[in-house]
N, C-alpha and C. Protein backbone atom coordinates (compact mmCIF):
# COMPACT_ATOMS: atom_id res chain seq x y z
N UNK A 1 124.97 -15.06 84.19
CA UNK A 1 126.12 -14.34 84.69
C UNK A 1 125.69 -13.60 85.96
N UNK A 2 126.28 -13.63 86.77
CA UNK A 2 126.02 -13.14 88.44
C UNK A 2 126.17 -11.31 88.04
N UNK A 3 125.44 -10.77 88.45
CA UNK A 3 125.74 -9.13 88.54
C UNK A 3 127.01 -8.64 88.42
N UNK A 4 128.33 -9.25 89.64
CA UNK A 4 129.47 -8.79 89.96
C UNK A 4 130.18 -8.89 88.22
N UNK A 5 130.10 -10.02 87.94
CA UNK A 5 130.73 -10.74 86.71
C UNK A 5 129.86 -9.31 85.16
N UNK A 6 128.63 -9.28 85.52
CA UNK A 6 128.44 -8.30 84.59
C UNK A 6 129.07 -6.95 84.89
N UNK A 7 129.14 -6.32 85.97
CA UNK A 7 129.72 -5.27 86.28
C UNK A 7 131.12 -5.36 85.95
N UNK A 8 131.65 -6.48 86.23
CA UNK A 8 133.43 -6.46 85.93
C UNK A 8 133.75 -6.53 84.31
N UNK A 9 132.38 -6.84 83.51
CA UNK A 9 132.96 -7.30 82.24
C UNK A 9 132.60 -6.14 81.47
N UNK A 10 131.03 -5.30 82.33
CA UNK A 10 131.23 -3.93 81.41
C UNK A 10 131.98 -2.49 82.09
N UNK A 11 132.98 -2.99 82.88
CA UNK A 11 134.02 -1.75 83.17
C UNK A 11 135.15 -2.55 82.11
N UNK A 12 135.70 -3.40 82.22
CA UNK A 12 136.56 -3.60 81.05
C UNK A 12 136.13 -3.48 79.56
N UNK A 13 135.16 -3.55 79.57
CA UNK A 13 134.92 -3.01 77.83
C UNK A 13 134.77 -1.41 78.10
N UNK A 14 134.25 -0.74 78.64
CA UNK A 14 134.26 0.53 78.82
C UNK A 14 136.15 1.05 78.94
N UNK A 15 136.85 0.66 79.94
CA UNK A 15 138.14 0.77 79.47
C UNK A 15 138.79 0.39 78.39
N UNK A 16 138.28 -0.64 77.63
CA UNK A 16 138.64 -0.88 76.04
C UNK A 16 138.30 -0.12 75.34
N UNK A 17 137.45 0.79 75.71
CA UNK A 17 136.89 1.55 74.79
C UNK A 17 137.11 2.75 74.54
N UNK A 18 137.74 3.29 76.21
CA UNK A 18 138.07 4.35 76.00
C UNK A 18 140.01 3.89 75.40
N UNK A 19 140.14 2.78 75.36
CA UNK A 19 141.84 2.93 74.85
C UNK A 19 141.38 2.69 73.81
N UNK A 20 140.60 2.10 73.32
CA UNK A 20 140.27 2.65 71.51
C UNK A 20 140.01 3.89 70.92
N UNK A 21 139.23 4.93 71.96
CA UNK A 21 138.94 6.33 71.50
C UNK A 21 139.81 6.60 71.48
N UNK A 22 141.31 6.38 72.45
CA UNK A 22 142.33 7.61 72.49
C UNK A 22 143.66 6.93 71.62
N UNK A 23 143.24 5.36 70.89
CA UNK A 23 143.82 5.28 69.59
C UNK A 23 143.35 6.11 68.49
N UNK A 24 142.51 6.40 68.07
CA UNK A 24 141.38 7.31 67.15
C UNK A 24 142.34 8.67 67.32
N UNK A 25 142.44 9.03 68.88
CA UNK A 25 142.57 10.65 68.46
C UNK A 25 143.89 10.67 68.59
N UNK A 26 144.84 10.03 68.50
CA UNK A 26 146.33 10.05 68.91
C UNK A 26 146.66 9.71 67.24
N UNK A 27 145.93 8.64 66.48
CA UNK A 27 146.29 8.85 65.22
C UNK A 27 146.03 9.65 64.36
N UNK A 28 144.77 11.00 64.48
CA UNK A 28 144.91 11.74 64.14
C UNK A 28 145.30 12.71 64.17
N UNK A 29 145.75 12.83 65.75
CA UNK A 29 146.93 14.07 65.98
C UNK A 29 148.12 13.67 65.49
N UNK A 30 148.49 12.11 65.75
CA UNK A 30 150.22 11.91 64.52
C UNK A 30 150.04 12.40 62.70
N UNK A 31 148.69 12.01 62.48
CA UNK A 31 148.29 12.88 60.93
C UNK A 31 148.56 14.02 61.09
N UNK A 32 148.24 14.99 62.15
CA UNK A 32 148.22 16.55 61.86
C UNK A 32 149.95 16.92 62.09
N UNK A 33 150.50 16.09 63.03
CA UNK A 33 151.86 16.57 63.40
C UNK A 33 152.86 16.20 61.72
N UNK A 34 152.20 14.89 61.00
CA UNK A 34 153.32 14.86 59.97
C UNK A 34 152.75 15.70 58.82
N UNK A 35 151.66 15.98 58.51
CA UNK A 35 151.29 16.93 57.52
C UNK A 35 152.24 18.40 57.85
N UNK A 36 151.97 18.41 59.09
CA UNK A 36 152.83 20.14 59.44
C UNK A 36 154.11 19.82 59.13
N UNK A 37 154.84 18.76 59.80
CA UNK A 37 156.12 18.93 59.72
C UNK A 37 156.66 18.50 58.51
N UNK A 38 155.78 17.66 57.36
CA UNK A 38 155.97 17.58 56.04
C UNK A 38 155.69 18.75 55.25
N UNK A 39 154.74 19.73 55.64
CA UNK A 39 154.79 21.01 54.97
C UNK A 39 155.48 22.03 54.91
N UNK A 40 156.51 21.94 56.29
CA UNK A 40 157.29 22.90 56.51
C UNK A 40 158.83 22.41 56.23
N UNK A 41 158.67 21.11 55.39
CA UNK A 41 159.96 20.34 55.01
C UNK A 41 161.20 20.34 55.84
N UNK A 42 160.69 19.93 57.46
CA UNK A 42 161.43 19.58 58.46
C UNK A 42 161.60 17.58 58.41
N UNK A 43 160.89 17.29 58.10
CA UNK A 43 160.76 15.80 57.99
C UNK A 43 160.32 14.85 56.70
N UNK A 44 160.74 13.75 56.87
CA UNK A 44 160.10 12.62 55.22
C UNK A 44 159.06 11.52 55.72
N UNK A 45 157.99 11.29 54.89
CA UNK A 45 157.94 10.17 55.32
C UNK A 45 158.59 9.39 55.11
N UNK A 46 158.39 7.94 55.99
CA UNK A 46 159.01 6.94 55.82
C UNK A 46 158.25 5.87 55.10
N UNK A 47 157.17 6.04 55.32
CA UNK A 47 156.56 4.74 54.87
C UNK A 47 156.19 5.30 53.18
N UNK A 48 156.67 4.15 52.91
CA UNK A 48 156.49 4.29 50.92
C UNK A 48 154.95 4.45 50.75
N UNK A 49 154.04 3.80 51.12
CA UNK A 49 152.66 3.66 50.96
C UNK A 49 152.16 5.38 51.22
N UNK A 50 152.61 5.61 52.26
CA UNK A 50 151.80 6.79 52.73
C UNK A 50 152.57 8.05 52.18
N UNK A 51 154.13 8.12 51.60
CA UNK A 51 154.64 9.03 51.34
C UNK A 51 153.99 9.23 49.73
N UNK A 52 153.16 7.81 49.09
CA UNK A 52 152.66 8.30 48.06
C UNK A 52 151.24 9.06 48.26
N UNK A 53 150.56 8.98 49.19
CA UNK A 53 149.41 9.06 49.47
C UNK A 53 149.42 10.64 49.65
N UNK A 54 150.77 11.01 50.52
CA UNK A 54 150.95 12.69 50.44
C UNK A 54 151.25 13.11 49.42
N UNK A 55 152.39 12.56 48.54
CA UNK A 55 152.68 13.44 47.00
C UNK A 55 151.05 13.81 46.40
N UNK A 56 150.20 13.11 46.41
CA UNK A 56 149.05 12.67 46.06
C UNK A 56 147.92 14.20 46.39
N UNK A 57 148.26 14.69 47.72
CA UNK A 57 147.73 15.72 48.22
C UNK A 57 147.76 15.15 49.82
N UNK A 58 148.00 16.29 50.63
CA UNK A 58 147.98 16.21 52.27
C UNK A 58 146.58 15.71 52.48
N UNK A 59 145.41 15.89 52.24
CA UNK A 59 143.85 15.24 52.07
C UNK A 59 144.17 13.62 51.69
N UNK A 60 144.84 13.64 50.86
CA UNK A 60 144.58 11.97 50.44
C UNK A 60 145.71 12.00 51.79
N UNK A 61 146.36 11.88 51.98
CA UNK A 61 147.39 11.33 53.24
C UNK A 61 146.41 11.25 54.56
N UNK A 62 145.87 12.08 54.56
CA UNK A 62 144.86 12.38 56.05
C UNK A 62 143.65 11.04 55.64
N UNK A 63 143.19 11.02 54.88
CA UNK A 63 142.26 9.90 54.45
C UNK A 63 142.16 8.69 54.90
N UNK A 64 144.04 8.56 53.98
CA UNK A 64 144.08 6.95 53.73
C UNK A 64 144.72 6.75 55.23
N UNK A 65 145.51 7.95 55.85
CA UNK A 65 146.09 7.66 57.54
C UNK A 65 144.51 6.84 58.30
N UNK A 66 143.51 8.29 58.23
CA UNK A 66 142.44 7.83 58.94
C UNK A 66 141.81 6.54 58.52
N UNK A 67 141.29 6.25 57.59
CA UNK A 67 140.80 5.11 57.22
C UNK A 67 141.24 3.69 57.22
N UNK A 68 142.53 3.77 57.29
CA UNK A 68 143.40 2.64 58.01
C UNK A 68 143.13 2.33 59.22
N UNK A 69 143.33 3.34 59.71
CA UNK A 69 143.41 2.58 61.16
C UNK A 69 142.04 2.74 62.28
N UNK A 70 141.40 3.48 61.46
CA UNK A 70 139.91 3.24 61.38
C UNK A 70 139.22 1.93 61.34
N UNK A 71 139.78 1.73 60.08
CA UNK A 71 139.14 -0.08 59.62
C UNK A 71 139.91 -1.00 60.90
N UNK A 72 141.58 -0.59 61.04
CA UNK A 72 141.86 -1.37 61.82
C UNK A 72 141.24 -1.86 63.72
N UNK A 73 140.77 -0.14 63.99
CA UNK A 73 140.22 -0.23 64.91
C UNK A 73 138.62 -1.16 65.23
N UNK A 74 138.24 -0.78 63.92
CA UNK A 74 136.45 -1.55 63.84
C UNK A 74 136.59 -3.16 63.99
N UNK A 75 137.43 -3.57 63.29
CA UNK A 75 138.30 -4.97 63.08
C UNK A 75 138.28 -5.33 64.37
N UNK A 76 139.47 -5.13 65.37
CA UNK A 76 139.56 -5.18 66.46
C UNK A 76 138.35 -5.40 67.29
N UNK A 77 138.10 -4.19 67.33
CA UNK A 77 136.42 -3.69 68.50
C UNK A 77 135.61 -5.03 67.96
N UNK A 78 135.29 -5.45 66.85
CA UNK A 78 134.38 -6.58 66.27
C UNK A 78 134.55 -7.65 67.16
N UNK A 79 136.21 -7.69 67.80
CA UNK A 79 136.61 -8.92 68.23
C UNK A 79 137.06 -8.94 69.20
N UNK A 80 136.65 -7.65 69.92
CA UNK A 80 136.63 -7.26 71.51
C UNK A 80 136.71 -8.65 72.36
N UNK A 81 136.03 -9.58 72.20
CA UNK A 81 136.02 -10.58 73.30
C UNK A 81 137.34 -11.47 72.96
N UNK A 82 138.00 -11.29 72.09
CA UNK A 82 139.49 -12.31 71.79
C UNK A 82 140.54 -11.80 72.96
N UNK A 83 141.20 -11.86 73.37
CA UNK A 83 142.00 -11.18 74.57
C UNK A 83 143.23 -10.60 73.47
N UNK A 84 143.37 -11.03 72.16
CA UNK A 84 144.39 -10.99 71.44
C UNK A 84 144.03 -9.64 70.68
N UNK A 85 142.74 -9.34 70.46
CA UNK A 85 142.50 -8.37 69.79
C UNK A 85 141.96 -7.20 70.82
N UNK A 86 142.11 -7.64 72.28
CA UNK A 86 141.84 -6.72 73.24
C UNK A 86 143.68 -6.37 73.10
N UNK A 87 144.73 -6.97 73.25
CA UNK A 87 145.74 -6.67 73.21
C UNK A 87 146.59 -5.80 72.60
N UNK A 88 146.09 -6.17 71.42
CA UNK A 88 146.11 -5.33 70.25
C UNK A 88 145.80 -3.95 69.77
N UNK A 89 144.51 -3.90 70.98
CA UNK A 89 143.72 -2.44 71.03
C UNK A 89 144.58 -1.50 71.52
N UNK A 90 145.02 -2.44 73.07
CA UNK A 90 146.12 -1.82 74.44
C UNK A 90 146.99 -1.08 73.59
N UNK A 91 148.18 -2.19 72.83
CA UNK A 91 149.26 -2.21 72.50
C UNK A 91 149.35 -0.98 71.52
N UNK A 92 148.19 -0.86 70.59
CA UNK A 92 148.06 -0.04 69.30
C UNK A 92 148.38 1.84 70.27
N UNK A 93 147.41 1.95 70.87
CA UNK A 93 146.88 2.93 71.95
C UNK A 93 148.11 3.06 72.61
N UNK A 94 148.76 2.20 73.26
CA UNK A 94 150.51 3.04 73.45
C UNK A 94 151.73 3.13 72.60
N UNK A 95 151.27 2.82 71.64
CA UNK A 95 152.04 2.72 70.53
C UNK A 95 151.93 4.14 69.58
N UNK A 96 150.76 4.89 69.59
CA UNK A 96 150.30 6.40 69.16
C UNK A 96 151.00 7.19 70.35
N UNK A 97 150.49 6.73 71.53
CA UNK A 97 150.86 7.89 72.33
C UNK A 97 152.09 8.20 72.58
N UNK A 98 153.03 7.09 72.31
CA UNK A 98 154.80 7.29 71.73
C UNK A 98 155.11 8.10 70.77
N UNK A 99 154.21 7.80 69.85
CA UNK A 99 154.82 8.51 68.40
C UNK A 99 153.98 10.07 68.80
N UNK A 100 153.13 10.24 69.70
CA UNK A 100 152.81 11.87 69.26
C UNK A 100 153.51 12.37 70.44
N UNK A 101 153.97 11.45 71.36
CA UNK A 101 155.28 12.34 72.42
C UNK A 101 156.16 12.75 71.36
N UNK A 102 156.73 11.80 70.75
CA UNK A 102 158.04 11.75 70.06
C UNK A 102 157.43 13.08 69.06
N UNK A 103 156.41 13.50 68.33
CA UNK A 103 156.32 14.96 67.79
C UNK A 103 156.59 15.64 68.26
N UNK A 104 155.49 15.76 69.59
CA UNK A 104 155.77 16.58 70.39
C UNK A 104 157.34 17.57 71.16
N UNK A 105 158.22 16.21 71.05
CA UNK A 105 159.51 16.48 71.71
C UNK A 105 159.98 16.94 70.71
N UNK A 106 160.21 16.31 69.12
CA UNK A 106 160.57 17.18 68.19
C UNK A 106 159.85 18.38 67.54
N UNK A 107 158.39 18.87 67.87
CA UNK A 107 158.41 20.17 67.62
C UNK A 107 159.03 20.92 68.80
N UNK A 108 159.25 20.37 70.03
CA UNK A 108 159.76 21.58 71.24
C UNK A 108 161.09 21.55 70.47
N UNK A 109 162.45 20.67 70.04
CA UNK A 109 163.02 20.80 70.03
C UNK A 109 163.43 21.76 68.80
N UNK A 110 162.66 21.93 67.44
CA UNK A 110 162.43 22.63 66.59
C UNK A 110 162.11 24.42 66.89
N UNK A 111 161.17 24.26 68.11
CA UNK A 111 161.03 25.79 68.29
C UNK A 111 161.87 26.38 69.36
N UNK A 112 163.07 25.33 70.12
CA UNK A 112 164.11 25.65 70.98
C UNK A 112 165.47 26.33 69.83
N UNK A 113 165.78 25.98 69.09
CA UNK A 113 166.28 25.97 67.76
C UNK A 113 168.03 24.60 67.98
């Protein structure tokens, strides 16, 4: 592989990587935003799986949130060189940062009254 070709292939994994870190912390800030707003019985979950996982205790919900998409992320990263599972990384990573706007806008709109 020519230098240029190594340099171009480890800035794109380095940008994969950082849109994988900021899948990591965007799904655990959507964990902290639905634990709050499930504690303060402003919101439900939706998903059956995970609304049992909270009856269960807010810890098991934070767990099985993290560990999901944990595994899902390692999965992925394993298969970094597929363009499909680079896609996937992208796609996942703006797909959090929607849902913790969308908290976000509904806690402003919650403390606007």
């Amino acid at each position: 592989m020519v230098a240029r070709e190594r340099v171009s292939a480890g800035l794109a994994e380095a940008s994969l990587l950082r849109r994988a870190t900021a899948l990591l912390l965007l799904n655990l800030l959507d964990g902290l935003f639905t634990v709050g707003f499930l504690q303060v019985n402003v919101a439900e979950e939706a998903n059956p799986l995970m609304r049992l996982a909270y009856d269960t205790s807010p810890l098991a919900f934070m767990a099985a949130k993290l560990l999901a998409v944990q595994g899902g992320v390692l999965v992925l990263w394993s298969q970094r060189q597929v363009p499909l599972a680079q896609s996937a990384l992208r796609g996942a990573a703006w797909l959090y940062g929607g849902l913790v706007a969308w908290h976000l806008a509904f806690l402003a709109r919650l403390l606007v009254g």
